[in-house]
Protein backbone atom coordinates (compact mmCIF):
# COMPACT_ATOMS: atom_id res chain seq x y z
CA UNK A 1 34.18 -28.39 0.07
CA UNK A 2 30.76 -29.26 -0.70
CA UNK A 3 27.37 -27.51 0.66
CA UNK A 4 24.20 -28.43 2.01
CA UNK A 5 21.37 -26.16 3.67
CA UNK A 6 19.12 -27.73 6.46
CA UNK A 7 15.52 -26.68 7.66
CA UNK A 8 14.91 -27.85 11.18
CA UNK A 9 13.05 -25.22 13.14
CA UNK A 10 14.53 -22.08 14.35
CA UNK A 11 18.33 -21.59 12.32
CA UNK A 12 19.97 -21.04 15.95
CA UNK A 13 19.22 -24.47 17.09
CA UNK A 14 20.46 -26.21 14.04
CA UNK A 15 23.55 -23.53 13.83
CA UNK A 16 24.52 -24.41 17.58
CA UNK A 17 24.80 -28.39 16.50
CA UNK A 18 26.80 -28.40 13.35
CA UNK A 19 29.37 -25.64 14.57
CA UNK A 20 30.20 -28.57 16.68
CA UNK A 21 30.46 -31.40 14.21
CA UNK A 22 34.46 -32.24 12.57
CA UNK A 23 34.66 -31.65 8.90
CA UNK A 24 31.24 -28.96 9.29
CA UNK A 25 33.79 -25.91 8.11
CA UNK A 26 30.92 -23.24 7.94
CA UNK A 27 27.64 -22.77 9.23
CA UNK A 28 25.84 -20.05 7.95
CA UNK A 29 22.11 -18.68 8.84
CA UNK A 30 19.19 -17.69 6.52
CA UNK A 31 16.30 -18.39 4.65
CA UNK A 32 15.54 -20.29 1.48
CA UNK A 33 12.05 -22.22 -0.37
CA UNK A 34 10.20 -18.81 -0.73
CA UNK A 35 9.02 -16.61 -2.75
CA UNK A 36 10.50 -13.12 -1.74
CA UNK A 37 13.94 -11.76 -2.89
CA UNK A 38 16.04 -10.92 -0.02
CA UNK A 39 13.62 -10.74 2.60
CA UNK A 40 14.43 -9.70 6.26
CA UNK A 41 14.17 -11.94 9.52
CA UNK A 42 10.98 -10.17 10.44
CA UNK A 43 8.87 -11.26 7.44
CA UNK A 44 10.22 -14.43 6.93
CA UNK A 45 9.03 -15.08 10.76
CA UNK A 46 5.14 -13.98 9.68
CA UNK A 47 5.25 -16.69 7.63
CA UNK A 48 4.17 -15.07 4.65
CA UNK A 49 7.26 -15.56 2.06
CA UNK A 50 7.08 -19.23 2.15
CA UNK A 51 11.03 -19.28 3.40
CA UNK A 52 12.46 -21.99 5.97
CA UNK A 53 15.02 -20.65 8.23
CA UNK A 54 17.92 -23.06 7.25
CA UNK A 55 21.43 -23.37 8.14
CA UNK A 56 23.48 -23.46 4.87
CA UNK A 57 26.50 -26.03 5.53
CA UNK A 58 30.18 -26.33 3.88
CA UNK A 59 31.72 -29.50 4.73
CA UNK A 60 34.31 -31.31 3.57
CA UNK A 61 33.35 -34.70 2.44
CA UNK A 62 36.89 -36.15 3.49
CA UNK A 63 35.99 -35.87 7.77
CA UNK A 64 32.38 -35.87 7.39
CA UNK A 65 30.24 -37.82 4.59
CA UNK A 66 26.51 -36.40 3.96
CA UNK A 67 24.83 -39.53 5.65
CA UNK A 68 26.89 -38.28 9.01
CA UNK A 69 25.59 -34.65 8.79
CA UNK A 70 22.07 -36.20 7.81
CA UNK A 71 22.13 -38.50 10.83
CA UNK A 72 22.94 -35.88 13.02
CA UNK A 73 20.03 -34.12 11.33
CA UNK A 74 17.09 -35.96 11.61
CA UNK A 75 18.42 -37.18 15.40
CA UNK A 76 18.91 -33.55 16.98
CA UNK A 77 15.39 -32.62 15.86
CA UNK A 78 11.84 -33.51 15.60
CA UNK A 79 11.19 -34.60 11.35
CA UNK A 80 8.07 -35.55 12.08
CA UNK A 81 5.95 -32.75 13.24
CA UNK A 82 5.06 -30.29 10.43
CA UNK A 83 5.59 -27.37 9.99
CA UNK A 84 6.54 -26.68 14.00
CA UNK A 85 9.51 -27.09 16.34
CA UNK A 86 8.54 -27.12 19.72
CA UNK A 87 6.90 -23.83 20.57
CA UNK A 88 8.14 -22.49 17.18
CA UNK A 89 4.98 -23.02 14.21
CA UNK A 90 4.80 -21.54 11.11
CA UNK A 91 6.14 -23.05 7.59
CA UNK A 92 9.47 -20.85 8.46
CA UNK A 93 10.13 -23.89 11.11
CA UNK A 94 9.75 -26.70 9.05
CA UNK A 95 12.37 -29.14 8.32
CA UNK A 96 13.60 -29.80 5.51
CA UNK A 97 16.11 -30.75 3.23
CA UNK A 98 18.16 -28.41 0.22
CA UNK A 99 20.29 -30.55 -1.85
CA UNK A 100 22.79 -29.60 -3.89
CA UNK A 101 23.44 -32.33 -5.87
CA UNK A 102 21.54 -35.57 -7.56
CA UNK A 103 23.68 -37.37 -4.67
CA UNK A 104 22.59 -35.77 -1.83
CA UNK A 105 19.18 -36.19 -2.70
CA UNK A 106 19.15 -39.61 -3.22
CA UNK A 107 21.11 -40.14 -0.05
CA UNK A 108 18.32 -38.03 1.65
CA UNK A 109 15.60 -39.64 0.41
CA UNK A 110 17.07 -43.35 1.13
CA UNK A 111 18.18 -42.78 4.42
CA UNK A 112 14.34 -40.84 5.06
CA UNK A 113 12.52 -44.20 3.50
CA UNK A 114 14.96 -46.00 5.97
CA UNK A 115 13.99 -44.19 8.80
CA UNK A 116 10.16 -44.41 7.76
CA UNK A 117 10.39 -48.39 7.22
CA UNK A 118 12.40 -48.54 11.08
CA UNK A 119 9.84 -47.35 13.36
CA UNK A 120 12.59 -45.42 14.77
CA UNK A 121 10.03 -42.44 14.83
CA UNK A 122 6.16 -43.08 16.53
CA UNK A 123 5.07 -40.84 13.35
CA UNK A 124 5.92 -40.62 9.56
CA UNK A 125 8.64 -38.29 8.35
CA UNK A 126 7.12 -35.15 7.18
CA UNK A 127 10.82 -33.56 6.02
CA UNK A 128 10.52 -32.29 2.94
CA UNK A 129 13.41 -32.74 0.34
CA UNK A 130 13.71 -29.99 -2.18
CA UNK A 131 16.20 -28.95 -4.44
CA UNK A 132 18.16 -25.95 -3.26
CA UNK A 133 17.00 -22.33 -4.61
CA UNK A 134 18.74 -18.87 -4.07
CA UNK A 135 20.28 -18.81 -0.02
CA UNK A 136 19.66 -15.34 1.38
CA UNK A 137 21.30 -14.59 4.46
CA UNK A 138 20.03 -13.71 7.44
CA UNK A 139 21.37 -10.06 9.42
CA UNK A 140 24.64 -10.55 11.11
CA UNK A 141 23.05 -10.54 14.58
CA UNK A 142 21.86 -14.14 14.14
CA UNK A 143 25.30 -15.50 13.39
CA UNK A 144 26.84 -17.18 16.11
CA UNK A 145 24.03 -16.46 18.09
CA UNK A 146 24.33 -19.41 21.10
CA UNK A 147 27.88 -18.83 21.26
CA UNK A 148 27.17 -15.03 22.08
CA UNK A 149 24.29 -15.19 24.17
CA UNK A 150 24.40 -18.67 26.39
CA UNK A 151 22.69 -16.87 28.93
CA UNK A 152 19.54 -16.28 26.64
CA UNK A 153 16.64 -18.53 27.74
CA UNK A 154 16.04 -19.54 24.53
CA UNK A 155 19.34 -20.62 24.39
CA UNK A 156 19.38 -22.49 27.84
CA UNK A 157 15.64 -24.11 27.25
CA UNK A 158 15.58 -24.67 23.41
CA UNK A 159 18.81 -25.33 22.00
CA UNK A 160 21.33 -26.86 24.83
CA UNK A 161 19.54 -29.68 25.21
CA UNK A 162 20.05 -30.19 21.40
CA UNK A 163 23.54 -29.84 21.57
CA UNK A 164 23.86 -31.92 25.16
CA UNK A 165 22.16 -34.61 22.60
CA UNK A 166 24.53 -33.92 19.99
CA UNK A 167 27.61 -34.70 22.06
CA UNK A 168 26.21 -37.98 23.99
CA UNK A 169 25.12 -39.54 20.79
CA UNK A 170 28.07 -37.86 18.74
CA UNK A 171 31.02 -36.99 20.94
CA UNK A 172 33.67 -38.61 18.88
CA UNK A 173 32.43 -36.44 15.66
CA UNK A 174 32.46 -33.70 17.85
CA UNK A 175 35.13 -30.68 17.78
């Protein structure tokens, strides 16, 4: 198994999309890039501990390959606005990139300068790609959170339309 963590606006969204992906064995929320030791949901949200909420990823690397999990990534949300996700600003939303290994980041960088050089995106990529730093979960009541609370707006407005995208562009990678 091999890890990666993911910034790409609120950890829900992103943790709604890879529970759905083959070879994505664990999706965990929290917070990493910042400068306070174990700090709660509610600061990391003021935007004052210089955190990203990220999804840290295990995956095994023999169903899924990191450029799979990256496409995914940078197609099931917006890597060029910083520092915001929809309604959701603050440097705790911005997207990003925590490798764990030399590979990874030169995967993520190459496939970002590809994306740049395409035009596939009206604006430049504004992901940042950092190596990864101490993961501190988030409280247990954001785990899992679509799956036990569909009904939430949030959930209905924000993040199924990420994971209706997920499955048209990625139904045969999907669970």
């Amino acid at each position: 198994m091999k890890k990666i963590t993911l910034g790409a606006g609120c950890f829900w969204c992103i943790e709604a999309v890879f529970q759905r992906m083959k070879g994505v064995e664990s999706v965990k929320n929290g917070f990493m890039g910042g400068t306070v030791k174990n700090p709660p949901y509610r600061e990391v949200v003021t935007g004052t501990t210089g955190h990203a909420e990220v999804v840290q990823l295990e995956y095994d690397p023999e169903v899924v390959s990191i450029e799979e999990i990256l496409e995914v990534f940078w197609n099931t949300h917006d890597p060029t606005t910083l520092n915001r996700q929809g309604y959701d600003v603050g440097t705790q939303y911005r997207s990003a990139i925590f490798y764990h290994n030399d590979q990874q980041k030169a995967v993520a960088e190459a496939y970002k300068e590809q994306l740049d050089k395409s035009g596939v995106f009206d604006n430049p990529i504004v992901t940042e790609i950092t190596e990864a730093s101490e993961f501190y979960p988030a409280e247990s009541e954001h785990d899992n959170f679509y799956n036990e609370h569909p009904e939430q707006p949030y959930c209905n407005i924000i993040i199924q339309p990420k994971i209706d995208k997920f499955n048209r562009l990625y139904g045969d990678k999907a669970k």
